[in-house]
C-alpha atoms as a PDB file:
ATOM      1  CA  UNK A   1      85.135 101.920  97.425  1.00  0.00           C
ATOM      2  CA  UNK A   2      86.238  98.410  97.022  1.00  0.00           C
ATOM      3  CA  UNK A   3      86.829  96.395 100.315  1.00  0.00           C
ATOM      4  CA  UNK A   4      89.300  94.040 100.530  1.00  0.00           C
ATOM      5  CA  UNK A   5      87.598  92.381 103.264  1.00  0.00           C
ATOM      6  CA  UNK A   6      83.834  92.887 105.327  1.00  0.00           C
ATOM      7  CA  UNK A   7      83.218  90.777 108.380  1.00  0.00           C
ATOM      8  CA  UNK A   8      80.299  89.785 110.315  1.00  0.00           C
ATOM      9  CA  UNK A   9      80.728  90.993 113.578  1.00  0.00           C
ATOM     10  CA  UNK A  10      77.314  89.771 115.626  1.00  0.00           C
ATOM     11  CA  UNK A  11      74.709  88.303 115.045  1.00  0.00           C
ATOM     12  CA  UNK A  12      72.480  90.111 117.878  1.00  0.00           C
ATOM     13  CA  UNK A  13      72.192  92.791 117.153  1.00  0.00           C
ATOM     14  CA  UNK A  14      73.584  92.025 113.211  1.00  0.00           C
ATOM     15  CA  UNK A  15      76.418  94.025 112.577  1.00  0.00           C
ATOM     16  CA  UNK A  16      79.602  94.275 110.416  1.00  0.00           C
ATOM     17  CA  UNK A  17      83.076  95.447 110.616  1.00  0.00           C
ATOM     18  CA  UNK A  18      84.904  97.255 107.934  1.00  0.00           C
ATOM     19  CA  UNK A  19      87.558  99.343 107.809  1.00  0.00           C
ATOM     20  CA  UNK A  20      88.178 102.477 105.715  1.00  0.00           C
ATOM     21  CA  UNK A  21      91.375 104.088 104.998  1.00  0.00           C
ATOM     22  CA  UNK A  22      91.184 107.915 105.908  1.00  0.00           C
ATOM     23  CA  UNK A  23      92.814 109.513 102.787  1.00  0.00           C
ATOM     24  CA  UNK A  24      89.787 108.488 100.467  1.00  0.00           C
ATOM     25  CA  UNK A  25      87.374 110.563  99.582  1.00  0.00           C
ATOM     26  CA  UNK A  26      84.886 108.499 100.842  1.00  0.00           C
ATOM     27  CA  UNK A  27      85.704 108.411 104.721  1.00  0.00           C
ATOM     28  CA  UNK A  28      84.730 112.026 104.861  1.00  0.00           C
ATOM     29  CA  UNK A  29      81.595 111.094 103.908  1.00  0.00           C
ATOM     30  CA  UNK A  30      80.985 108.481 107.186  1.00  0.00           C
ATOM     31  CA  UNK A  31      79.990 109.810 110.516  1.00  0.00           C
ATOM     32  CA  UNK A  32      77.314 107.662 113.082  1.00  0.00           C
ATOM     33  CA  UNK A  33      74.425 107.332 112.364  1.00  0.00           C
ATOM     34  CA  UNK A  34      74.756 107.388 108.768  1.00  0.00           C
ATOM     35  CA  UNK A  35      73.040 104.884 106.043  1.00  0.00           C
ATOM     36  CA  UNK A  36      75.261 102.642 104.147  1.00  0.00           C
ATOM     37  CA  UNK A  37      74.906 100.284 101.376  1.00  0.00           C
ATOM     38  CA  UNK A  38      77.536  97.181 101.300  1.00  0.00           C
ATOM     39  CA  UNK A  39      77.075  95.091  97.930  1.00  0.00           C
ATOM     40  CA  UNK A  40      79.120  91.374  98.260  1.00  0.00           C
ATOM     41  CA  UNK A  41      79.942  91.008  94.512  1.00  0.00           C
ATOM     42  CA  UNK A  42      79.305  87.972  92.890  1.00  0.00           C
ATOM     43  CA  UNK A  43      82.101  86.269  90.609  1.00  0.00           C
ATOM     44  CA  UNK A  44      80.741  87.727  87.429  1.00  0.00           C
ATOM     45  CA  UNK A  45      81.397  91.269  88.921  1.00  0.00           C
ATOM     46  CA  UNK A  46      85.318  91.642  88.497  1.00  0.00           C
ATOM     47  CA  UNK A  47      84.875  95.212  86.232  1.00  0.00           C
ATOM     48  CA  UNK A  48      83.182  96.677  89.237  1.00  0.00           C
ATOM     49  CA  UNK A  49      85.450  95.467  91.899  1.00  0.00           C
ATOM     50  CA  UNK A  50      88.477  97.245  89.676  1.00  0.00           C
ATOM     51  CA  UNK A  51      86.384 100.238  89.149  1.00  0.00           C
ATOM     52  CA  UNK A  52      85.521 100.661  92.537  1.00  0.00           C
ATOM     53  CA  UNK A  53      89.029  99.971  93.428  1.00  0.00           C
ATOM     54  CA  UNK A  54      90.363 102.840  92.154  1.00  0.00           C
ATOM     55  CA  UNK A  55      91.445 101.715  88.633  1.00  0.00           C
ATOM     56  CA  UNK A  56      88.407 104.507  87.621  1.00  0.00           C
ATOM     57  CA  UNK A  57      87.709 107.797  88.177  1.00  0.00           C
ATOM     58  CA  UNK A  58      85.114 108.404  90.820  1.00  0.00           C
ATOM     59  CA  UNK A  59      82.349 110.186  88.650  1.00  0.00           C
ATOM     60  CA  UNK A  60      82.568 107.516  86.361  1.00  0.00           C
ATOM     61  CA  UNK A  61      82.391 104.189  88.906  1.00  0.00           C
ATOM     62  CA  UNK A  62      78.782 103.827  88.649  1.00  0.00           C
ATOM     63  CA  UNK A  63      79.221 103.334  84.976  1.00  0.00           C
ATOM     64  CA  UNK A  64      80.360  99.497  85.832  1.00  0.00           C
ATOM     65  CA  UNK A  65      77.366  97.175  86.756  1.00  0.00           C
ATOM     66  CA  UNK A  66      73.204  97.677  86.813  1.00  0.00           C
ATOM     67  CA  UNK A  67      72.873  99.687  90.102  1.00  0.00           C
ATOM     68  CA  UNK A  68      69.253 100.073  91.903  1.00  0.00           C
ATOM     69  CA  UNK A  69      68.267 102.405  94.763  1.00  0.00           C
ATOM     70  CA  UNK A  70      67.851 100.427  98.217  1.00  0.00           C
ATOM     71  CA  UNK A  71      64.925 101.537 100.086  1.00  0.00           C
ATOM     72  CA  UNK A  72      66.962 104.721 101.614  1.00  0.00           C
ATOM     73  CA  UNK A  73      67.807 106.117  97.913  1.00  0.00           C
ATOM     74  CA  UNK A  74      71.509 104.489  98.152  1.00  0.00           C
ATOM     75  CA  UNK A  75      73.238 102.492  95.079  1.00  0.00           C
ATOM     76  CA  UNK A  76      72.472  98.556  95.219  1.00  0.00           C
ATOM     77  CA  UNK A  77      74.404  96.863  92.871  1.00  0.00           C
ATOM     78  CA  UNK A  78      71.854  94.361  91.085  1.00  0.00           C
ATOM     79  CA  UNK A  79      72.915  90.627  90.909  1.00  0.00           C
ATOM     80  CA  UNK A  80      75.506  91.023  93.728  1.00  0.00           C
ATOM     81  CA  UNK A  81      75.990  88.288  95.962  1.00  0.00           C
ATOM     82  CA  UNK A  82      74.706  90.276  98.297  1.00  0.00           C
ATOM     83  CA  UNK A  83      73.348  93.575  99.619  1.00  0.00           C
ATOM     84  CA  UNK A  84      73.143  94.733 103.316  1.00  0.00           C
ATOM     85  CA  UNK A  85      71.655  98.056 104.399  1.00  0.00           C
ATOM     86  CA  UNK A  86      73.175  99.122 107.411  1.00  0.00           C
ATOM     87  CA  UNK A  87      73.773 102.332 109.589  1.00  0.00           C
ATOM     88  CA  UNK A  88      76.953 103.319 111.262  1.00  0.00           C
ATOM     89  CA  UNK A  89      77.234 102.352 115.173  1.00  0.00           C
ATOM     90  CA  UNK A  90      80.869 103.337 115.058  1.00  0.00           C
ATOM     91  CA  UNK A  91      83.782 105.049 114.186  1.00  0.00           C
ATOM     92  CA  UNK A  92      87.319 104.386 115.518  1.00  0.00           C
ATOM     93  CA  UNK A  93      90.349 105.712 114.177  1.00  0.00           C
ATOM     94  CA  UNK A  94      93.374 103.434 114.440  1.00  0.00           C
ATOM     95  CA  UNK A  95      96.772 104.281 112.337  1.00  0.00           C
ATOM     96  CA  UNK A  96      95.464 105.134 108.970  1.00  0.00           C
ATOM     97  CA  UNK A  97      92.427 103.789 108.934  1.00  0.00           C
ATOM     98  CA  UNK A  98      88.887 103.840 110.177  1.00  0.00           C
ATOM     99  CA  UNK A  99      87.144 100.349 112.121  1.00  0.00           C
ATOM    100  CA  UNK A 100      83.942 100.932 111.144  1.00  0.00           C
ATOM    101  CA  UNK A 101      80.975  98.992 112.630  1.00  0.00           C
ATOM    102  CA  UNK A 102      77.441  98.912 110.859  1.00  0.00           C
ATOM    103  CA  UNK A 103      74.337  97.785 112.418  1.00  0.00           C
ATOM    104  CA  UNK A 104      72.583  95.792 109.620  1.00  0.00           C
ATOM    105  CA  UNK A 105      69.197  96.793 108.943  1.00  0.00           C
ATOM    106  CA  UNK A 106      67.947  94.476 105.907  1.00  0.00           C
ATOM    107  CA  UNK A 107      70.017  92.086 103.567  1.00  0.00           C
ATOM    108  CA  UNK A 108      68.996  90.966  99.759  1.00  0.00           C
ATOM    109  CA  UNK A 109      70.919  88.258  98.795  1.00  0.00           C
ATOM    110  CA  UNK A 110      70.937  86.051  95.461  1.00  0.00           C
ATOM    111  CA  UNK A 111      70.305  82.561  95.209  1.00  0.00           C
ATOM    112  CA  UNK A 112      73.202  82.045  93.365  1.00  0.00           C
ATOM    113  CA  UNK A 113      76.469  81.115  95.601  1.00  0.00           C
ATOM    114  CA  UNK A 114      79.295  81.930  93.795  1.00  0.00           C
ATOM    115  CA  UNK A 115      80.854  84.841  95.455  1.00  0.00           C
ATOM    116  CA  UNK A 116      83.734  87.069  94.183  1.00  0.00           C
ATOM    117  CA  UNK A 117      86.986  86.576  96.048  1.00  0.00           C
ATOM    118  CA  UNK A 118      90.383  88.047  95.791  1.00  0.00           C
ATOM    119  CA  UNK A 119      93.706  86.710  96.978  1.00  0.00           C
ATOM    120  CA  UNK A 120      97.218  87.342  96.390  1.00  0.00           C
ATOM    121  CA  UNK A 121      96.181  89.831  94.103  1.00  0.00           C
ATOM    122  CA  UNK A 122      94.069  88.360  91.857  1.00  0.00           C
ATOM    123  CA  UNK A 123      90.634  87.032  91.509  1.00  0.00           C
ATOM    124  CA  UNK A 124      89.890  83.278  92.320  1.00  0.00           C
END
């Protein structure tokens, strides 16, 4: 999925917040204790942002960027701004989404700072 927004929650221990929206697919997929891979695009990484988005069908997602295996077997997306592996510390439903918090575990990122960011609906 593409999130609109990831934020760094602590810094001891390192964790994120992110939250999921419970009709897709993928939120059946999260429950604690569970690895997950968060790749911060970089600028040059708008096609993945609108595949992952939902402009493309899920079986064919992947199909948009180089992707590597992190050290857990999950999808990396090489030349990202960023990649965290994390595990999930917590679930909590609230209206139709999920707040999910991930402790971070080990972060990759490029030395290259020109992030991807959205706003007002388009990319800056």
């Amino acid at each position: 999925m593409a999130a609109t927004s990831i934020v760094s929650l602590t810094l001891e221990p390192p964790a994120v917040l992110v939250c999921v929206n419970r009709a897709t697919s993928l939120h059946n997929c999260l429950m604690l204790g569970a690895p997950l891979s968060i790749s911060i695009l970089s600028r040059h990484q708008r096609d993945v942002s609108r595949a992952f988005g939902g402009a493309i069908p899920c079986e064919r997602r992947f199909e948009f960027g180089r992707w590597l295996d992190d050290a857990r077997g999950l999808p990396m997306l090489a030349e990202a701004q960023a990649n965290l592996e994390c595990t999930i510390a917590s679930l909590t439903p609230y209206g139709t989404h999920s707040i999910v918090i991930a402790n971070v575990s080990a972060v990759l990122v490029s030395e290259l700072v020109a992030p991807l960011i959205y706003q007002d609906g388009d990319y800056l």
